[in-house]
N, C-alpha and C. Protein backbone atom coordinates (compact mmCIF):
# COMPACT_ATOMS: atom_id res chain seq x y z
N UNK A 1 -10.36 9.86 -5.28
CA UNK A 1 -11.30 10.93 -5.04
C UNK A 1 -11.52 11.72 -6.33
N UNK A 2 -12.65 12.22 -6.43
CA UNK A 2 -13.21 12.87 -7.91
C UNK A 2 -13.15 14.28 -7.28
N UNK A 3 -12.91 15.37 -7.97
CA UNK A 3 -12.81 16.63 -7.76
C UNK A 3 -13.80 17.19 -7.18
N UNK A 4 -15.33 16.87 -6.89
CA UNK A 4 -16.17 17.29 -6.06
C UNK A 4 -15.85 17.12 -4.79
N UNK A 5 -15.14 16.15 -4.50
CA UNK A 5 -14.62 15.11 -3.22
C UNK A 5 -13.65 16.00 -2.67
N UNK A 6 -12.48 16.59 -3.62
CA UNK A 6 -11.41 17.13 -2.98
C UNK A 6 -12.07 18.46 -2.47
N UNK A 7 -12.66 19.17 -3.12
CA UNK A 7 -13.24 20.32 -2.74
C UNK A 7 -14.22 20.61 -1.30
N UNK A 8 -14.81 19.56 -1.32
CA UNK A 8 -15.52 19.90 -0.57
C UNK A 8 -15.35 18.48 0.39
N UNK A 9 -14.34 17.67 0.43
CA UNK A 9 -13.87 17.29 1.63
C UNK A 9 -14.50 15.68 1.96
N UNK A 10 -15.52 15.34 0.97
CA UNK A 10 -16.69 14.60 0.90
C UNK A 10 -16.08 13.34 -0.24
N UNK A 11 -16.36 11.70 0.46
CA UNK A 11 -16.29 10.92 -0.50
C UNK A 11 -16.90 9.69 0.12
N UNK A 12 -17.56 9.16 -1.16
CA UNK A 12 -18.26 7.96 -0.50
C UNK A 12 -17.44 6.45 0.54
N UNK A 13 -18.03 6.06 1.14
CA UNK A 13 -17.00 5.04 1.86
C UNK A 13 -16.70 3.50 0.67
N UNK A 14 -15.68 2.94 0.71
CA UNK A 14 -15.01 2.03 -0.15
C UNK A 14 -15.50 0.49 0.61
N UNK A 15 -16.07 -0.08 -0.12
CA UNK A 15 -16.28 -1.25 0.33
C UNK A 15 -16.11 -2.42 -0.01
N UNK A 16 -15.41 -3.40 0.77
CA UNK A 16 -15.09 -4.75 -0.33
C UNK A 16 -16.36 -5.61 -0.03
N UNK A 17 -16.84 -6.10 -0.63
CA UNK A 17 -17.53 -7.17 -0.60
C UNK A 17 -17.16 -8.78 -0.85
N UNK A 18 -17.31 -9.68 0.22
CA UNK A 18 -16.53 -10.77 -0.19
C UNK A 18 -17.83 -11.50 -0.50
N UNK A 19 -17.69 -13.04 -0.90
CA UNK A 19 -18.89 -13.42 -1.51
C UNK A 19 -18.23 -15.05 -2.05
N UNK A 20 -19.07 -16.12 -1.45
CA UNK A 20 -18.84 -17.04 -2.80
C UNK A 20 -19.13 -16.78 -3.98
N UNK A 21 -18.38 -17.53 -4.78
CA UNK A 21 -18.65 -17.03 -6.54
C UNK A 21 -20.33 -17.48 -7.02
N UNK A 22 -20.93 -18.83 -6.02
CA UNK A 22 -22.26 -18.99 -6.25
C UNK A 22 -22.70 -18.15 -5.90
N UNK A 23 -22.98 -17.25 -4.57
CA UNK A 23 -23.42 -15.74 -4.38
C UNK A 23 -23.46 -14.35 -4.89
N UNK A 24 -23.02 -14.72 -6.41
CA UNK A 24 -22.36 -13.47 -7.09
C UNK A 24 -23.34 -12.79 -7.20
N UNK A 25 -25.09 -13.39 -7.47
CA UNK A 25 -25.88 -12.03 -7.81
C UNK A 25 -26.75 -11.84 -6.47
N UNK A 26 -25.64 -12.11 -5.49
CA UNK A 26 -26.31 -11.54 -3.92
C UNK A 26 -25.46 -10.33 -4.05
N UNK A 27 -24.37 -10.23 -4.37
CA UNK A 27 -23.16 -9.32 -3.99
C UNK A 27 -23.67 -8.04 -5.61
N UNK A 28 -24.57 -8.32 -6.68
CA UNK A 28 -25.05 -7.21 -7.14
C UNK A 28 -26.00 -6.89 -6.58
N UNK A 29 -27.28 -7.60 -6.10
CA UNK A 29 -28.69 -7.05 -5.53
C UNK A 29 -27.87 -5.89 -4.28
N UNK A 30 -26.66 -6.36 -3.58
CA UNK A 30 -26.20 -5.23 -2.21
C UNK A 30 -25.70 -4.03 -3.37
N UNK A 31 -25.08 -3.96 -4.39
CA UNK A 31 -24.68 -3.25 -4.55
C UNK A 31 -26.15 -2.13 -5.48
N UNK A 32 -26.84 -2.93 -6.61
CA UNK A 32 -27.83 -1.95 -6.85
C UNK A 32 -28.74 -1.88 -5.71
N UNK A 33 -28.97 -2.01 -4.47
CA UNK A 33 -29.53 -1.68 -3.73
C UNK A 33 -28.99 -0.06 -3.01
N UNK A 34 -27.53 0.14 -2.83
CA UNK A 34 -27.15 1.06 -2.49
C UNK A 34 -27.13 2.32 -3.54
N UNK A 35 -27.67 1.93 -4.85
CA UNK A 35 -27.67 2.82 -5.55
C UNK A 35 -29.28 3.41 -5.65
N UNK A 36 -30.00 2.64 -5.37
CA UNK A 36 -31.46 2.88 -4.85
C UNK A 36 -31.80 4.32 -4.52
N UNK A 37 -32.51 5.31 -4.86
CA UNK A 37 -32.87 6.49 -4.23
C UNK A 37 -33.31 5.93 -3.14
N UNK A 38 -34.03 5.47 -2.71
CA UNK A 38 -34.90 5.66 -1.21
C UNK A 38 -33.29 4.80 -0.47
N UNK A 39 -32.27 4.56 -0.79
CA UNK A 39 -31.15 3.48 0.12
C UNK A 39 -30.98 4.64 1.22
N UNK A 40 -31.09 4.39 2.35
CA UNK A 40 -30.30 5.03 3.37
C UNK A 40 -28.84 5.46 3.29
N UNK A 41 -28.16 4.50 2.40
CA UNK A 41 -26.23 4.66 2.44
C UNK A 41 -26.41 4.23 1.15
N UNK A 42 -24.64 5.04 0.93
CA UNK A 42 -24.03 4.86 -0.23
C UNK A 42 -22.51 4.19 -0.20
N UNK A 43 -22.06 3.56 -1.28
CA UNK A 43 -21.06 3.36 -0.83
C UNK A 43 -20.07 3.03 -2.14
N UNK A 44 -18.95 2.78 -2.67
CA UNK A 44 -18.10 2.75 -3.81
C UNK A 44 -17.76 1.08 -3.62
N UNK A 45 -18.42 0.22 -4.58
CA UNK A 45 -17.51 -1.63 -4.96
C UNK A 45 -16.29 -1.87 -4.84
N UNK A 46 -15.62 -2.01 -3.93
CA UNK A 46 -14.59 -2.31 -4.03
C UNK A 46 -14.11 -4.01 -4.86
N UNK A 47 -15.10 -4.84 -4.60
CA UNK A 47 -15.12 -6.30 -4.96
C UNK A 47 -14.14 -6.84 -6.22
N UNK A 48 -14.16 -8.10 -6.15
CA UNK A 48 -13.54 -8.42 -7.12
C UNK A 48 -14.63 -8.87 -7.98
N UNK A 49 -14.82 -8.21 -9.38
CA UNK A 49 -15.79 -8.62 -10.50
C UNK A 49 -15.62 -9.52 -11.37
N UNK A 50 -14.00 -10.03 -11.66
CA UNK A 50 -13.53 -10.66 -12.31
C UNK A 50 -12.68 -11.93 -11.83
N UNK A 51 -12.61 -12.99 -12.51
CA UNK A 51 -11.39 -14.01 -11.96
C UNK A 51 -10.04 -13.39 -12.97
N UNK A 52 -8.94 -13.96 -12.08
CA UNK A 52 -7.68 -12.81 -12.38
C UNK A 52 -6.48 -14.23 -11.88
N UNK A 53 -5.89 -14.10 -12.89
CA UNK A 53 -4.78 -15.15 -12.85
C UNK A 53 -4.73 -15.27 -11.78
N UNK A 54 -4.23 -17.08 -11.20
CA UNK A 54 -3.67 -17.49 -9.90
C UNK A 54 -3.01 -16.67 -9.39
N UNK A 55 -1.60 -16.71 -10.01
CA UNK A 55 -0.82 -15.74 -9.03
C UNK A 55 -0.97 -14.67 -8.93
N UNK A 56 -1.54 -13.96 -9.58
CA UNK A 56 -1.93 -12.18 -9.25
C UNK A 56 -3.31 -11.83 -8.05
N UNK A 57 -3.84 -12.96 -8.12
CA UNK A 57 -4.92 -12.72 -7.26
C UNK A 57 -4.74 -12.03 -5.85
N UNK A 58 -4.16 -12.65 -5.40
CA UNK A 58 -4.08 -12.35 -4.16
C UNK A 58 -3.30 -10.80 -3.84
N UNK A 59 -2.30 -10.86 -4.78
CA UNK A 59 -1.87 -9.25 -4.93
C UNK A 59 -2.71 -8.67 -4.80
N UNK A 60 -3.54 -8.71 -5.74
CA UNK A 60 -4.25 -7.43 -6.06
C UNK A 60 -5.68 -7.42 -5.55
N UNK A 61 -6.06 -8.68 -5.12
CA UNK A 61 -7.02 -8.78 -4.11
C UNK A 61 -6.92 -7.61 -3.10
N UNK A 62 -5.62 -7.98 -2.27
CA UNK A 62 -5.15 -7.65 -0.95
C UNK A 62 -4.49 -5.86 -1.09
N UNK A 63 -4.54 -5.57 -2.25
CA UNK A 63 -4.52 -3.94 -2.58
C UNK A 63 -5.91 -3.56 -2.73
N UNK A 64 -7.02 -4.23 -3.15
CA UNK A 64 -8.17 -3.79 -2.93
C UNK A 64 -8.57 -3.34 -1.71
N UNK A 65 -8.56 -4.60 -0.64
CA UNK A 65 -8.67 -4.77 0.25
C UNK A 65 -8.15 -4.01 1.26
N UNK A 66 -7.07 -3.18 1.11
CA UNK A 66 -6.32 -2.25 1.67
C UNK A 66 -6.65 -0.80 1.37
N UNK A 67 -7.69 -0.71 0.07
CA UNK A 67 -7.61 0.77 0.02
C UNK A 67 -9.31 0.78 0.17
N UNK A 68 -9.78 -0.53 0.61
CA UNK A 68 -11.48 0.10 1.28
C UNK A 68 -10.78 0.27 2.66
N UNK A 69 -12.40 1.23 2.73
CA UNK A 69 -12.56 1.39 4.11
C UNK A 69 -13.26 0.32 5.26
N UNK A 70 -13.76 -0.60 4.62
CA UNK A 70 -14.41 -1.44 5.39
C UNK A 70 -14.78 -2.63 4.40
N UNK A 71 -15.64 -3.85 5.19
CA UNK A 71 -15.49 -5.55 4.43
C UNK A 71 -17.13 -5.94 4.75
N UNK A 72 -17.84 -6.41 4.07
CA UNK A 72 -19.29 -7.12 4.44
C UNK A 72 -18.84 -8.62 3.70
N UNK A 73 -19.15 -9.19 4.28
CA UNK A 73 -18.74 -10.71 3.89
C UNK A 73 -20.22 -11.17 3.64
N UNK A 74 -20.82 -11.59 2.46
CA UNK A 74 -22.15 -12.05 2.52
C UNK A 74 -22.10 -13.69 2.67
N UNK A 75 -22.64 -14.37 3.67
CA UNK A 75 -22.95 -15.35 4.22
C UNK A 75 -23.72 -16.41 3.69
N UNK A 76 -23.34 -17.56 3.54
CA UNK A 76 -24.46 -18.57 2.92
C UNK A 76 -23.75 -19.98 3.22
N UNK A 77 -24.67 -20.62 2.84
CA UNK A 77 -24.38 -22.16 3.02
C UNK A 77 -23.35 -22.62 2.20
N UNK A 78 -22.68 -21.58 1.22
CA UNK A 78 -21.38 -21.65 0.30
C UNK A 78 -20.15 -21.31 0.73
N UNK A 79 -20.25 -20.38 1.83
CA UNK A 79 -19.62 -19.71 2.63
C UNK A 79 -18.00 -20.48 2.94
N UNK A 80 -18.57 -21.53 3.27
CA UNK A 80 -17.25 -22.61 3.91
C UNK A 80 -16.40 -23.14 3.36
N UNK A 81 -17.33 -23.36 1.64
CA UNK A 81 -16.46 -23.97 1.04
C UNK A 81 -15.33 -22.86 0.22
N UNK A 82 -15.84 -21.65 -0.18
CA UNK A 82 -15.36 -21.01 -0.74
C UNK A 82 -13.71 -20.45 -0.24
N UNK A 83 -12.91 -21.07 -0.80
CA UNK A 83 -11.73 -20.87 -0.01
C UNK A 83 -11.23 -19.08 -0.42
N UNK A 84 -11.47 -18.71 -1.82
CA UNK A 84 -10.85 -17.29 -1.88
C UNK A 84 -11.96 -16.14 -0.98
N UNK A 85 -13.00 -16.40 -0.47
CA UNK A 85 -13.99 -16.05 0.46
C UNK A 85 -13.22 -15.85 2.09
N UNK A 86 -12.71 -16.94 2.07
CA UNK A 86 -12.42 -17.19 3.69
C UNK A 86 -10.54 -16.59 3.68
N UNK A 87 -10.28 -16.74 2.60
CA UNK A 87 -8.68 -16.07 2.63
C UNK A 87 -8.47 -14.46 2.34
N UNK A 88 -9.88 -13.43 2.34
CA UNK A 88 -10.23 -12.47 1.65
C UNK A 88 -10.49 -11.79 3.27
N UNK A 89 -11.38 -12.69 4.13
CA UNK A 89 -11.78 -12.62 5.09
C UNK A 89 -10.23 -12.17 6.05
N UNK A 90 -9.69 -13.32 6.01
CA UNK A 90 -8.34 -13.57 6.49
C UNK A 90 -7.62 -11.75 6.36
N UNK A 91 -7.34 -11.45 5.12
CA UNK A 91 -6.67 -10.55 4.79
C UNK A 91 -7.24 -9.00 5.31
N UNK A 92 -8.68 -9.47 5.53
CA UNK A 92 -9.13 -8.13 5.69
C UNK A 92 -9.02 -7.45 7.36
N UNK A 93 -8.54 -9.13 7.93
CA UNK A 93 -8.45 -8.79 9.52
C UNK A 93 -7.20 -7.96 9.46
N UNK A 94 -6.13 -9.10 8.74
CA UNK A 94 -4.80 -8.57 8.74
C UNK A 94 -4.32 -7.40 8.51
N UNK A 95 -5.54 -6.55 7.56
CA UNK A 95 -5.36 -5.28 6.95
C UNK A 95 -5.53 -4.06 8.23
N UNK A 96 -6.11 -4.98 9.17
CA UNK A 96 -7.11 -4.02 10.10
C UNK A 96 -8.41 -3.67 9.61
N UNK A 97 -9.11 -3.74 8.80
CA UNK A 97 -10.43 -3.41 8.55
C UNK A 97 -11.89 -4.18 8.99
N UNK A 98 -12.66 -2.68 9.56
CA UNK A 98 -13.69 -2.98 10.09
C UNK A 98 -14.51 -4.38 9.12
N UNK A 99 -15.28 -5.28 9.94
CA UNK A 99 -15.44 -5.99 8.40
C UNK A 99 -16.98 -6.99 9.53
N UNK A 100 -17.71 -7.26 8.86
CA UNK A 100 -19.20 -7.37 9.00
C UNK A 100 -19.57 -9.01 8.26
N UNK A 101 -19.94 -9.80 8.90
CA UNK A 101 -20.54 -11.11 8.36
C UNK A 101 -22.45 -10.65 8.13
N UNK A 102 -22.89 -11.02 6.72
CA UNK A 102 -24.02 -10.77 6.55
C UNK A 102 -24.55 -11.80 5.98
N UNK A 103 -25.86 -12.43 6.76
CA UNK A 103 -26.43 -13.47 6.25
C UNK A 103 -27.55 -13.37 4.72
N UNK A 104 -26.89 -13.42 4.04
CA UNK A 104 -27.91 -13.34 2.76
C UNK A 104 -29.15 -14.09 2.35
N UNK A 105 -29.68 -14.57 3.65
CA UNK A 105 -31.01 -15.45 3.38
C UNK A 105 -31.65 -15.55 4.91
N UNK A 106 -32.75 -14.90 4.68
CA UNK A 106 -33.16 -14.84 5.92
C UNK A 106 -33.65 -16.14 6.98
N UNK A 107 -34.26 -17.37 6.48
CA UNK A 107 -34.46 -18.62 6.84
C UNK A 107 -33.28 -19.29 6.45
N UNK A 108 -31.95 -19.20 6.16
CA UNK A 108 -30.79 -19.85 6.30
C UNK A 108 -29.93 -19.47 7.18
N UNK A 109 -29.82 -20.65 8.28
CA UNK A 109 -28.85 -20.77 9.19
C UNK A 109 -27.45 -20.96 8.82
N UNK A 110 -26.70 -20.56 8.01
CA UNK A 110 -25.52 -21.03 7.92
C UNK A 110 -24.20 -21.21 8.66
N UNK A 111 -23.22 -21.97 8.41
CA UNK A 111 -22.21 -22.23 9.52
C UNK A 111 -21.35 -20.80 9.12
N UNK A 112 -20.72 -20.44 10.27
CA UNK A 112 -20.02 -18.97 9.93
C UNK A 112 -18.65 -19.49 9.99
N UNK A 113 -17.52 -18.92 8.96
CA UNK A 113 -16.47 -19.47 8.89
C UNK A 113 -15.44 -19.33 10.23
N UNK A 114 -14.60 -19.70 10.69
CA UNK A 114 -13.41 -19.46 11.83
C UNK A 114 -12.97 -18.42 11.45
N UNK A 115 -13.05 -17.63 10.32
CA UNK A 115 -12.12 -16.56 9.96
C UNK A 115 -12.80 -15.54 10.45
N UNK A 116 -14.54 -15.81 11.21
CA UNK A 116 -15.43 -14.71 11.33
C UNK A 116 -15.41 -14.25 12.91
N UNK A 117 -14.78 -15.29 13.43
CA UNK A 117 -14.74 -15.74 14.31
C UNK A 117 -14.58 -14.20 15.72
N UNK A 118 -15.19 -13.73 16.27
CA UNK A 118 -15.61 -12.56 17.37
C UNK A 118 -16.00 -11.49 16.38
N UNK A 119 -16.71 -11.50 15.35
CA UNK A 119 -17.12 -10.35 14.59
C UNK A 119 -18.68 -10.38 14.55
N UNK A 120 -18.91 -9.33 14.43
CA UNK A 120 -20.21 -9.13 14.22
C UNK A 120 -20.81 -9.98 12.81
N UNK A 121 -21.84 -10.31 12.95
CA UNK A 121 -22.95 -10.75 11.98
C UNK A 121 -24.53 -10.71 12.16
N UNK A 122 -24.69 -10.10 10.90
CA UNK A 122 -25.89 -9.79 10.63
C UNK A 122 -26.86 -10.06 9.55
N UNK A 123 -28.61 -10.36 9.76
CA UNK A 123 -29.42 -10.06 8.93
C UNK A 123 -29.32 -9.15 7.81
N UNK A 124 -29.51 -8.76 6.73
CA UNK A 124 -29.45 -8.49 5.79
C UNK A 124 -30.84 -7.59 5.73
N UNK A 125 -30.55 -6.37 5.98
CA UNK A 125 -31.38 -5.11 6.11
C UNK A 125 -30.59 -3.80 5.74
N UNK A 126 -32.00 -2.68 5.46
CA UNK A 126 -31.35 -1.83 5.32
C UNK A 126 -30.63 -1.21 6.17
N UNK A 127 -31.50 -1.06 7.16
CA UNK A 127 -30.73 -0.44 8.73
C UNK A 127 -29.84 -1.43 9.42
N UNK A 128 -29.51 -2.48 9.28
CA UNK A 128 -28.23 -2.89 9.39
C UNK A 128 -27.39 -3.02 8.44
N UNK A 129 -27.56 -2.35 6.80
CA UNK A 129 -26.19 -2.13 6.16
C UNK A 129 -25.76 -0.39 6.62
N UNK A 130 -26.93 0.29 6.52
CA UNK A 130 -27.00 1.41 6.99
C UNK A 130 -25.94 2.03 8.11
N UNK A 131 -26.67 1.41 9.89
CA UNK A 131 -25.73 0.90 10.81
C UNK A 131 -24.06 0.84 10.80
N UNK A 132 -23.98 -0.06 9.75
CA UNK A 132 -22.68 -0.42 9.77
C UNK A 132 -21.86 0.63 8.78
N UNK A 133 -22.14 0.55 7.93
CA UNK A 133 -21.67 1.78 6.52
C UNK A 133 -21.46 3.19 7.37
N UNK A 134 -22.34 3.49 8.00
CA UNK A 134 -21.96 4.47 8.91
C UNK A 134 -21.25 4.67 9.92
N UNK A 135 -21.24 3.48 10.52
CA UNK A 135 -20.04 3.45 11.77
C UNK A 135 -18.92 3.30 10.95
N UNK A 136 -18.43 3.59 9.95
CA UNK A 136 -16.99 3.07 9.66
C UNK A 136 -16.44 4.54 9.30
N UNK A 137 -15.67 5.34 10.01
CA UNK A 137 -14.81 6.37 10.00
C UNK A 137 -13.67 6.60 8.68
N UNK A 138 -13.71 7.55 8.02
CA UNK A 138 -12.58 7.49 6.52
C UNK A 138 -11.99 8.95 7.07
């Protein structure tokens, strides 16, 4: 929290974004989109921007992942194969966090992973990032 935050009680919500690594400039268009004046919601990257040694990954993945408040998984026909995608997924149930499947192409049907498995998924809108960004309680 930044000192405006402590004061007045106010901080943006933390979000991980999971993503195949081919989806990487889906997972910036969501993020400069939320920085958008006209965006309905705001929200703080939690994502991973970088590849990060084998064995540390998952550490520090899964501390990311623990200090958002919530998960949008962006969806694609890459989706399945992407194993640090679907083990990110995994972690974020385990964490307890609210967490959202989003289809990043509107004429692509893609297969949704088992890890998504009784969760919500959605079109890729504003009022359904909106929607969701807002239902998530901090």
């Amino acid at each position: 929290m930044d000192l405006f935050d402590l004061i007045f009680g106010i901080r943006k919500k933390r979000i991980f974004i999971s993503f195949a690594i081919e989806d990487s400039r889906y997972r910036d268009y969501l993020v400069a989109q939320a920085k958008n004046q006209s965006s309905p919601f705001e929200f703080i990257d939690m994502s991973v921007k970088k590849a990060w040694q084998k064995d540390e990954w998952r550490k520090r993945c899964r501390t990311k992942i623990r200090r958002s408040d919530g998960v949008i998984v962006l969806l694609s026909n890459h989706t399945m194969q992407a194993n640090g995608a679907r083990w990110e997924i995994k972690c974020a149930i385990q964490e307890h966090k609210r967490i959202i499947g989003m289809r990043i192409k509107k004429n692509e049907q893609c297969l949704i992973p088992s890890e998504l498995s009784g969760k919500k998924v959605i079109r890729w809108s504003w009022k359904n990032l909106e929607n969701f960004i807002n239902s998530i309680k901090i």
